[in-house]
PDB file of N, CA and C in Angstrom:
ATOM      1  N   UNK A   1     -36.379 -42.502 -24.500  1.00  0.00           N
ATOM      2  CA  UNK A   1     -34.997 -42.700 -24.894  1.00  0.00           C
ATOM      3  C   UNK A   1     -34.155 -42.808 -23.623  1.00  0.00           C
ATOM      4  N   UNK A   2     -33.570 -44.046 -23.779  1.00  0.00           N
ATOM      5  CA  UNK A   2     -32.772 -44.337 -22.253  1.00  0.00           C
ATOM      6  C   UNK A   2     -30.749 -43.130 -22.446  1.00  0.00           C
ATOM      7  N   UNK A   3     -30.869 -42.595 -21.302  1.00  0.00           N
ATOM      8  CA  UNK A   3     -30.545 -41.539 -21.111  1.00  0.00           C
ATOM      9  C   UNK A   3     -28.598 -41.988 -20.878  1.00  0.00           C
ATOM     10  N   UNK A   4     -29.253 -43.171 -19.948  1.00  0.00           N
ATOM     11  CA  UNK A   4     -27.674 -44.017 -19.477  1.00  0.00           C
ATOM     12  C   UNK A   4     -28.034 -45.530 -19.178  1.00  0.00           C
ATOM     13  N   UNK A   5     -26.853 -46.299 -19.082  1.00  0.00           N
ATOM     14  CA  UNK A   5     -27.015 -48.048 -18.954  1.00  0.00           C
ATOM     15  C   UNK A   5     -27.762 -47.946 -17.284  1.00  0.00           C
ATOM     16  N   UNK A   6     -27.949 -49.299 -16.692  1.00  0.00           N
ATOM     17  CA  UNK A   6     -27.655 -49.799 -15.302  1.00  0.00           C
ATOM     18  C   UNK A   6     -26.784 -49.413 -14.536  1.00  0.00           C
ATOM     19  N   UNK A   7     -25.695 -49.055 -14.462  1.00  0.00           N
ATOM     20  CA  UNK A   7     -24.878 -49.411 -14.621  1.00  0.00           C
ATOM     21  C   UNK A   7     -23.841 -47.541 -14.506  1.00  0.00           C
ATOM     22  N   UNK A   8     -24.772 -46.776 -14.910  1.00  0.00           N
ATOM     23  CA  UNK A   8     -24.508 -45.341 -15.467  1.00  0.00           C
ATOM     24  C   UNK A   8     -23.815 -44.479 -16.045  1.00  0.00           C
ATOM     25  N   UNK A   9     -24.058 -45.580 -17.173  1.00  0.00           N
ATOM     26  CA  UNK A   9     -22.686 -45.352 -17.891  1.00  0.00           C
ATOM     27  C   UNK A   9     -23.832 -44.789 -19.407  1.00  0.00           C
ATOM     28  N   UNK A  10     -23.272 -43.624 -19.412  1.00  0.00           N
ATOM     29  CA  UNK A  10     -24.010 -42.339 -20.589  1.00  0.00           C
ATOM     30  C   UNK A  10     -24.176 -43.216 -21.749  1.00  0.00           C
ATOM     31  N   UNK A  11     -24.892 -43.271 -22.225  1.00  0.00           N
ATOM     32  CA  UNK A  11     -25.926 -43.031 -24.019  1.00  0.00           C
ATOM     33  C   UNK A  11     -25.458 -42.045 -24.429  1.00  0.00           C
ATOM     34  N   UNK A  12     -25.073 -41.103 -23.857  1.00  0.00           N
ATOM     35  CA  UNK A  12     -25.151 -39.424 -25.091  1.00  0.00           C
ATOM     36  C   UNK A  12     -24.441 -39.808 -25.833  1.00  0.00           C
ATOM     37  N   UNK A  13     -23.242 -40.013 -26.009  1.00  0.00           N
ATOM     38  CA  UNK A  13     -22.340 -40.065 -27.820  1.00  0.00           C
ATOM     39  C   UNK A  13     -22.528 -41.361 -28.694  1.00  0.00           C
ATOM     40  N   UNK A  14     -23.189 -42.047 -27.845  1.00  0.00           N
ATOM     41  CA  UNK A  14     -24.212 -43.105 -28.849  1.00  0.00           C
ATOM     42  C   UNK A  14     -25.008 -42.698 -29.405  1.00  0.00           C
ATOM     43  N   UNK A  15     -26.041 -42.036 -28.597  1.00  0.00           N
ATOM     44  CA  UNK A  15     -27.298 -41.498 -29.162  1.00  0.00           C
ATOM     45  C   UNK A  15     -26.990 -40.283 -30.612  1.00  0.00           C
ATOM     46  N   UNK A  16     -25.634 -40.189 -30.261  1.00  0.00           N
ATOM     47  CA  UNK A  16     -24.848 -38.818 -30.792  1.00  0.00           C
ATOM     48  C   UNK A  16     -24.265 -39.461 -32.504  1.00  0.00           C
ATOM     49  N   UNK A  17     -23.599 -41.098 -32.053  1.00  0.00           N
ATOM     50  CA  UNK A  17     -23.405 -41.031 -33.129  1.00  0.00           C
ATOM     51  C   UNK A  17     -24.642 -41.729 -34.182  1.00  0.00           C
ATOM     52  N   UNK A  18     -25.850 -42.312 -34.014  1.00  0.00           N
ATOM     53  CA  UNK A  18     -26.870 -43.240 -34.341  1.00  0.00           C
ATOM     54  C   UNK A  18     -27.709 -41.759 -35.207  1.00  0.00           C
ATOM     55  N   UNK A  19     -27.691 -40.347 -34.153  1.00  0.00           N
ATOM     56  CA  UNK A  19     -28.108 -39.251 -34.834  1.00  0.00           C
ATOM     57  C   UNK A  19     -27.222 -38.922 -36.434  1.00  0.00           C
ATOM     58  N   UNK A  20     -25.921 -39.435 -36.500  1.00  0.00           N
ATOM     59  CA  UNK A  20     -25.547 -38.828 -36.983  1.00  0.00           C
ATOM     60  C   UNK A  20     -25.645 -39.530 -38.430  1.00  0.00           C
ATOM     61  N   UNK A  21     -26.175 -40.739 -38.245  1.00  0.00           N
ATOM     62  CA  UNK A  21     -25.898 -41.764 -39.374  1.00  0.00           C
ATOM     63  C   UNK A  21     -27.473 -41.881 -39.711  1.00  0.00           C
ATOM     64  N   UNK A  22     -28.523 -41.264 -39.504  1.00  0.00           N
ATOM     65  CA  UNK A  22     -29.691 -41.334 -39.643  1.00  0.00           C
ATOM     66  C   UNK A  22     -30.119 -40.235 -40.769  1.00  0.00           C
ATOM     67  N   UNK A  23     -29.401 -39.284 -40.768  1.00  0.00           N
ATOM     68  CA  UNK A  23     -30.144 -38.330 -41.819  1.00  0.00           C
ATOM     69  C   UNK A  23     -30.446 -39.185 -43.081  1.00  0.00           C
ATOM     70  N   UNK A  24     -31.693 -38.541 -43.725  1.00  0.00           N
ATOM     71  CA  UNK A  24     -32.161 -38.536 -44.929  1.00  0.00           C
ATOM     72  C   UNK A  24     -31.854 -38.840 -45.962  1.00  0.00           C
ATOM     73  N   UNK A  25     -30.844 -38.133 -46.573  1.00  0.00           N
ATOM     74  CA  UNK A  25     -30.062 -37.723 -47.446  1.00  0.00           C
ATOM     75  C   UNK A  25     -28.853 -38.595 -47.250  1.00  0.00           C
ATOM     76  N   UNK A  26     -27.925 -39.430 -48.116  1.00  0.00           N
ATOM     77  CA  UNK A  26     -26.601 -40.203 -47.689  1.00  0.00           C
ATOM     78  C   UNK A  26     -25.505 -39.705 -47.810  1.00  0.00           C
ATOM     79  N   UNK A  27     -25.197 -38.314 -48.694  1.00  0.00           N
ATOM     80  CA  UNK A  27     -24.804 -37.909 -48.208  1.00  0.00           C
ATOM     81  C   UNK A  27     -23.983 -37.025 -47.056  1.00  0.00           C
ATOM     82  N   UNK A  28     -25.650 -36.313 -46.175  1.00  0.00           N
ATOM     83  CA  UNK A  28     -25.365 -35.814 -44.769  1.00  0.00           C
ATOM     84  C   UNK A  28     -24.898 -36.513 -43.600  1.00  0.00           C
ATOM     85  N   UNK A  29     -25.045 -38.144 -44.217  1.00  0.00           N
ATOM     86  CA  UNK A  29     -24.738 -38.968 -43.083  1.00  0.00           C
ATOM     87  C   UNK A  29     -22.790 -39.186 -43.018  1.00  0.00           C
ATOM     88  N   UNK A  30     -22.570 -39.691 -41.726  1.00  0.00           N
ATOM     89  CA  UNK A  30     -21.665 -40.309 -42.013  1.00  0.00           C
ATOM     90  C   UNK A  30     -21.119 -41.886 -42.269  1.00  0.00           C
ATOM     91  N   UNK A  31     -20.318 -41.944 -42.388  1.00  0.00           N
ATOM     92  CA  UNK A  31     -20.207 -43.589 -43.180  1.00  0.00           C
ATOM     93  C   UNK A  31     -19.989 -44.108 -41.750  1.00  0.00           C
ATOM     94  N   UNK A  32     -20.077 -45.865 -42.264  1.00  0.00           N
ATOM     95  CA  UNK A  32     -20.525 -46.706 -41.068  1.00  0.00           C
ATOM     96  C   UNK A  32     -19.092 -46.894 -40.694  1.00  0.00           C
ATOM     97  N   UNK A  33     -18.053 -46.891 -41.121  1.00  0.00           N
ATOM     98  CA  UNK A  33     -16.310 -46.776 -40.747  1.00  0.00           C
ATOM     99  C   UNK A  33     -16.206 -45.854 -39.501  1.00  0.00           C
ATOM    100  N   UNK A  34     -16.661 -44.293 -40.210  1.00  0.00           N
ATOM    101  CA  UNK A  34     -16.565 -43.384 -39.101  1.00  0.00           C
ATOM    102  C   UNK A  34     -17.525 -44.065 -37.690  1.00  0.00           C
ATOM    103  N   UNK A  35     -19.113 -44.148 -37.791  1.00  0.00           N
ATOM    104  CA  UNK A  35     -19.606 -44.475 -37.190  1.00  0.00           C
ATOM    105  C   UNK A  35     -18.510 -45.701 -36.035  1.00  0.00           C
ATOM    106  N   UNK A  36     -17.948 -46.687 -36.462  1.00  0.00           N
ATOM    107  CA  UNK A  36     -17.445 -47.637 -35.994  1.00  0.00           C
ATOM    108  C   UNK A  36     -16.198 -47.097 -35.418  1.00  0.00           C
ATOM    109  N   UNK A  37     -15.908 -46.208 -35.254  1.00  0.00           N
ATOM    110  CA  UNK A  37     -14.487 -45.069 -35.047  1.00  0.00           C
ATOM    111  C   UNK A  37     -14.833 -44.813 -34.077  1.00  0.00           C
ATOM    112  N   UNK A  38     -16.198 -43.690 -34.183  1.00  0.00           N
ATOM    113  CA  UNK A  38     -16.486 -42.935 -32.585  1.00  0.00           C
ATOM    114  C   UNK A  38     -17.017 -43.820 -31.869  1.00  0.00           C
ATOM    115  N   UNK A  39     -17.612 -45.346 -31.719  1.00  0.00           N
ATOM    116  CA  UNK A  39     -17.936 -46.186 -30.873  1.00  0.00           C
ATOM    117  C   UNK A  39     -16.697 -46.345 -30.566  1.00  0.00           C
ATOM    118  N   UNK A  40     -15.695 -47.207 -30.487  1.00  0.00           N
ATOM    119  CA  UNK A  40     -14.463 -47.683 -30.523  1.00  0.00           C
ATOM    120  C   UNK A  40     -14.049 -46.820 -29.297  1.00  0.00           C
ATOM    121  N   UNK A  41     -14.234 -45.086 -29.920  1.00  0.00           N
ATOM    122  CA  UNK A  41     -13.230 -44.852 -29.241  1.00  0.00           C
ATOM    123  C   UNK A  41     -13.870 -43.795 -27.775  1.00  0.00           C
ATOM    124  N   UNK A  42     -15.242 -44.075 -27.545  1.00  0.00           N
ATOM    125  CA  UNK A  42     -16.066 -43.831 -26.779  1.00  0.00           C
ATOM    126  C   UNK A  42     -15.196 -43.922 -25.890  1.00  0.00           C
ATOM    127  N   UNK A  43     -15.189 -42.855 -24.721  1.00  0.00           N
ATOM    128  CA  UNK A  43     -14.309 -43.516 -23.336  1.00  0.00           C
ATOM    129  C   UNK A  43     -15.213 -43.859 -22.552  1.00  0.00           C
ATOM    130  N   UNK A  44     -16.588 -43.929 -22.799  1.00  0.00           N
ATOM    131  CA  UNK A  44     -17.621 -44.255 -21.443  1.00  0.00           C
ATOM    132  C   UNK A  44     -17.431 -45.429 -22.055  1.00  0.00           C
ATOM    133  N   UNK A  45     -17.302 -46.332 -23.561  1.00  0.00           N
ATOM    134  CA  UNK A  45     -17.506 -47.428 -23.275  1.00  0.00           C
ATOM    135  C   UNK A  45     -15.871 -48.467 -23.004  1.00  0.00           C
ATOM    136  N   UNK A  46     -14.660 -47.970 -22.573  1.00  0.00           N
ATOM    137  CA  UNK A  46     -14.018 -48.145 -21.837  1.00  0.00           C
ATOM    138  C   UNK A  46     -13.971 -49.436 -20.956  1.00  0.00           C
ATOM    139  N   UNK A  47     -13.083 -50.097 -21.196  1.00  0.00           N
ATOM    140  CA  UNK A  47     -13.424 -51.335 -20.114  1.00  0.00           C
ATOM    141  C   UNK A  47     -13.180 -51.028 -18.645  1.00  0.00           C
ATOM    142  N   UNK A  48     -12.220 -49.718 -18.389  1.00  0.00           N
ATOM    143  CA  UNK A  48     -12.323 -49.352 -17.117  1.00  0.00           C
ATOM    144  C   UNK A  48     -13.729 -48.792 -16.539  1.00  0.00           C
ATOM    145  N   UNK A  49     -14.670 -48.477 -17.451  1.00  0.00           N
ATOM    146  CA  UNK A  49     -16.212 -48.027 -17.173  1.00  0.00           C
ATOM    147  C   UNK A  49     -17.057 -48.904 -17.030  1.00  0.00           C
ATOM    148  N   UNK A  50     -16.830 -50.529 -16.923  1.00  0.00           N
ATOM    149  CA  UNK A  50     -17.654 -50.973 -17.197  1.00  0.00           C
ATOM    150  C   UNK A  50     -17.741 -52.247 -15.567  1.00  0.00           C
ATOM    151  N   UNK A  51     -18.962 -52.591 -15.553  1.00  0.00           N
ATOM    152  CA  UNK A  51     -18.706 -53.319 -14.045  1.00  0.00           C
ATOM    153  C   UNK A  51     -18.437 -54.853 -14.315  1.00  0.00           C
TER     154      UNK A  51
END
C-alpha cells in the first residue's frame, strides 16, 4: 500500500476515506457524497501541494 505520491504528498486520508466506504454492511459505510466531501476538501490534495 503506497504510503505517499512522487511527489510526497500523503495517501493517509485517502486511504482513510476508501477505508471508510468499504465496510460490509451499507449501512456502516459512508455515502459516496460524504466520500466526495472529504476528497474535495483534503488539504494535501490542495493545488498549493501539488508540483
Amino acid at each position: 500500500m503506497p504510503i505517499e505520491s512522487s511527489t510526497g504528498v500523503s495517501y493517509e486520508n485517502i486511504w482513510n476515506v476508501a477505508a471508510a466506504c468499504w465496510p460490509k454492511l451499507p449501512d456502516d459505510r459512508i455515502s459516496i457524497s460524504e466520500a466526495f466531501h472529504r476528497i474535495r476538501t483534503d488539504p494535501s490534495l490542495q493545488d498549493d501541494h501539488k508540483s
